[in-house]
C-alpha atoms as a PDB file:
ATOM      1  CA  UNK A   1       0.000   0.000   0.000  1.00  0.00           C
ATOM      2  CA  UNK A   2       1.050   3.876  -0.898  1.00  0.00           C
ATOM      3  CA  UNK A   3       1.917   5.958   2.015  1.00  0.00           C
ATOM      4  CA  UNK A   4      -1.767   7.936   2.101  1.00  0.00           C
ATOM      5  CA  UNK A   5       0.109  10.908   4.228  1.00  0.00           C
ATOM      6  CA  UNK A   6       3.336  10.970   1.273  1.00  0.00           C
ATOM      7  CA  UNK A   7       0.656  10.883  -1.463  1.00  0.00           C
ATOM      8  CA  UNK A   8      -1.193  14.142   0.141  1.00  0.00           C
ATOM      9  CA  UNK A   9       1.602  15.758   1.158  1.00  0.00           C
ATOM     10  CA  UNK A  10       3.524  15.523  -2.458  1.00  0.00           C
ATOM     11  CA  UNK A  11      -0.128  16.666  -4.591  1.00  0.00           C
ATOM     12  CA  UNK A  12      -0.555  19.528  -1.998  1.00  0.00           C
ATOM     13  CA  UNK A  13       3.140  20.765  -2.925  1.00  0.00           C
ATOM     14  CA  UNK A  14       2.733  20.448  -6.072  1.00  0.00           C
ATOM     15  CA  UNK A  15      -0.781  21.252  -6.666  1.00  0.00           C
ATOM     16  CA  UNK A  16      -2.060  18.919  -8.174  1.00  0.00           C
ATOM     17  CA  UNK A  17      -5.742  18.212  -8.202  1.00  0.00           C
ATOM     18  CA  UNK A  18      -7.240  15.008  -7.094  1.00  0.00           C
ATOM     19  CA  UNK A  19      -9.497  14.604 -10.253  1.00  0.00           C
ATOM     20  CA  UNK A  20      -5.802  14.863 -11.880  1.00  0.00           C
ATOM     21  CA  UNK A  21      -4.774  11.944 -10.358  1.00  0.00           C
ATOM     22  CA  UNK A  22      -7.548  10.269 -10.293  1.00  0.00           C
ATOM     23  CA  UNK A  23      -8.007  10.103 -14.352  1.00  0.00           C
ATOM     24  CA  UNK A  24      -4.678   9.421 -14.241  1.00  0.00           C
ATOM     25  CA  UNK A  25      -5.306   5.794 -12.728  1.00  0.00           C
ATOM     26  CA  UNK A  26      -8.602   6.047 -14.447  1.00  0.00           C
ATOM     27  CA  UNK A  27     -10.354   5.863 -11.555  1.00  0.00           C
ATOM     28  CA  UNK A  28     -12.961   7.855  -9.586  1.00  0.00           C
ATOM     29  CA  UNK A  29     -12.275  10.558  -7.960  1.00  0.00           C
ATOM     30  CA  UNK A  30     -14.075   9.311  -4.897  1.00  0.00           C
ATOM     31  CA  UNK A  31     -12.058   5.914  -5.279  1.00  0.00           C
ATOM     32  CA  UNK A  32      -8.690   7.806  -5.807  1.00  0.00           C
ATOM     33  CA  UNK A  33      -9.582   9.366  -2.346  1.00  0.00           C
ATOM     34  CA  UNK A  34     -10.119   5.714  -0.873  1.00  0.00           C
ATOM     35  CA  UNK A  35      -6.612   5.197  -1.483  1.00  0.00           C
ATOM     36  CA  UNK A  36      -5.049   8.091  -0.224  1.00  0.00           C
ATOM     37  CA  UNK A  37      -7.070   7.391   2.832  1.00  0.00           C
ATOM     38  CA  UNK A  38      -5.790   3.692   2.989  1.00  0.00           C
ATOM     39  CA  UNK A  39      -9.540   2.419   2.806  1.00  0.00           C
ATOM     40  CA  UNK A  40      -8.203   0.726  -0.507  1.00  0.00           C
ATOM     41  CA  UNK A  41      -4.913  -1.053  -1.372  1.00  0.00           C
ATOM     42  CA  UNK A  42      -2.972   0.515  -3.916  1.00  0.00           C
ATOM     43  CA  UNK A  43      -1.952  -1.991  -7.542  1.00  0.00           C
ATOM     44  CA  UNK A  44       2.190  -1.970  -8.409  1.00  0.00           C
ATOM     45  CA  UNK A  45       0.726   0.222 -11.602  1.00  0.00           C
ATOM     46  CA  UNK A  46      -0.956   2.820 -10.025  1.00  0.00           C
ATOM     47  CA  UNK A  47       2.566   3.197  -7.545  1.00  0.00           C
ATOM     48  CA  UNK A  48       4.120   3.707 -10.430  1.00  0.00           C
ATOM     49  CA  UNK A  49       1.557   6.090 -12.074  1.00  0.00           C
ATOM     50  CA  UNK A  50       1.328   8.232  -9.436  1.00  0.00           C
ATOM     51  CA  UNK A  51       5.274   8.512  -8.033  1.00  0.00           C
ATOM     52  CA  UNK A  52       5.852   9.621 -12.151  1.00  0.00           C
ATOM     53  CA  UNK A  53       2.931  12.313 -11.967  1.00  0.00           C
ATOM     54  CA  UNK A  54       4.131  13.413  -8.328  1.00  0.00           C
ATOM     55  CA  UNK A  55       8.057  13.143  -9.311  1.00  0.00           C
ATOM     56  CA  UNK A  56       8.661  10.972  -6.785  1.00  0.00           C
ATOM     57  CA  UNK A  57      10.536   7.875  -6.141  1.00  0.00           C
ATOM     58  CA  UNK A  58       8.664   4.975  -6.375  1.00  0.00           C
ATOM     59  CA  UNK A  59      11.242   3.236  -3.717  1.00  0.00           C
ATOM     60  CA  UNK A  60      11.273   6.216  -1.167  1.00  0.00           C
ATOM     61  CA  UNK A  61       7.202   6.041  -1.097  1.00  0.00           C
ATOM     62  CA  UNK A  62       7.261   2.689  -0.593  1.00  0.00           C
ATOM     63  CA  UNK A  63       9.818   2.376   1.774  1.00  0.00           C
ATOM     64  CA  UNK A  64       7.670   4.695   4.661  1.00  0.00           C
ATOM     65  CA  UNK A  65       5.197   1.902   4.139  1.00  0.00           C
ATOM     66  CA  UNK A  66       7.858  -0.942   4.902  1.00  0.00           C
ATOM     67  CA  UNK A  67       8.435   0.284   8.258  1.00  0.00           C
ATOM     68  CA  UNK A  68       5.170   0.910   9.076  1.00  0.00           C
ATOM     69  CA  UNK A  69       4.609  -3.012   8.162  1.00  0.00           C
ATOM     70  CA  UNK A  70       7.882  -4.007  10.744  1.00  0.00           C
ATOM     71  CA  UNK A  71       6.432  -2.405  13.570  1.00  0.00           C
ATOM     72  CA  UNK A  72       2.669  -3.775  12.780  1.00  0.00           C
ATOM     73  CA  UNK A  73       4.118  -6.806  12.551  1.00  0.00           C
ATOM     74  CA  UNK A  74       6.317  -6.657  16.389  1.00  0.00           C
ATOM     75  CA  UNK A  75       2.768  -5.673  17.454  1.00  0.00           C
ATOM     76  CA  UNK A  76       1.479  -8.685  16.010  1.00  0.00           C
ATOM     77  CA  UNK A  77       4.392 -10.262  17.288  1.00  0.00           C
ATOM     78  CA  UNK A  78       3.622  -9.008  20.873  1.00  0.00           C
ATOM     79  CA  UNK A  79      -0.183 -10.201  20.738  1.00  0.00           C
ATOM     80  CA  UNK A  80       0.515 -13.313  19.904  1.00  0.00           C
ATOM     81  CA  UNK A  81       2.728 -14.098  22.484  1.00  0.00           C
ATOM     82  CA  UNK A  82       0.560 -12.659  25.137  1.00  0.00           C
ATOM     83  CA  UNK A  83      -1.618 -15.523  23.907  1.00  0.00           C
END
């Protein structure tokens, strides 16, 4: 999944509009919004499609969402062994 907060933050610099994005991925806007939100997981393509229209690095946006998966997983982790 697509760092929702990185995806805001990088349109809102650049100013781009939503709707821009969203026809992009040829999407919906209100589905493009689902994504940004994390309600919906993001495809490889649309990564790609939006780090190009953003200028940003594909690897850098998906590397915020790598740690974010190591500490849900300690959590995990941590649950299970409370078990």
């Amino acid at each position: 999944m697509l760092s929702a907060k990185r995806i805001k933050q990088l349109w809102e610099e650049l100013q781009i509009p939503q709707r821009q994005l969203a026809a992009a991925l040829e999407i919906e806007t209100p589905m493009y919004s689902k994504i940004e939100r994390g309600e919906r997981p993001t495809k490889r393509e649309q990564i790609l499609t939006i780090a190009g229209l953003l200028k940003a690095d594909e690897i850098a946006i998906v590397g915020e969402e790598k740690e974010f998966a190591r500490k849900a997983f300690k959590v995990a982790q941590q649950k299970i062994n409370q078990i």
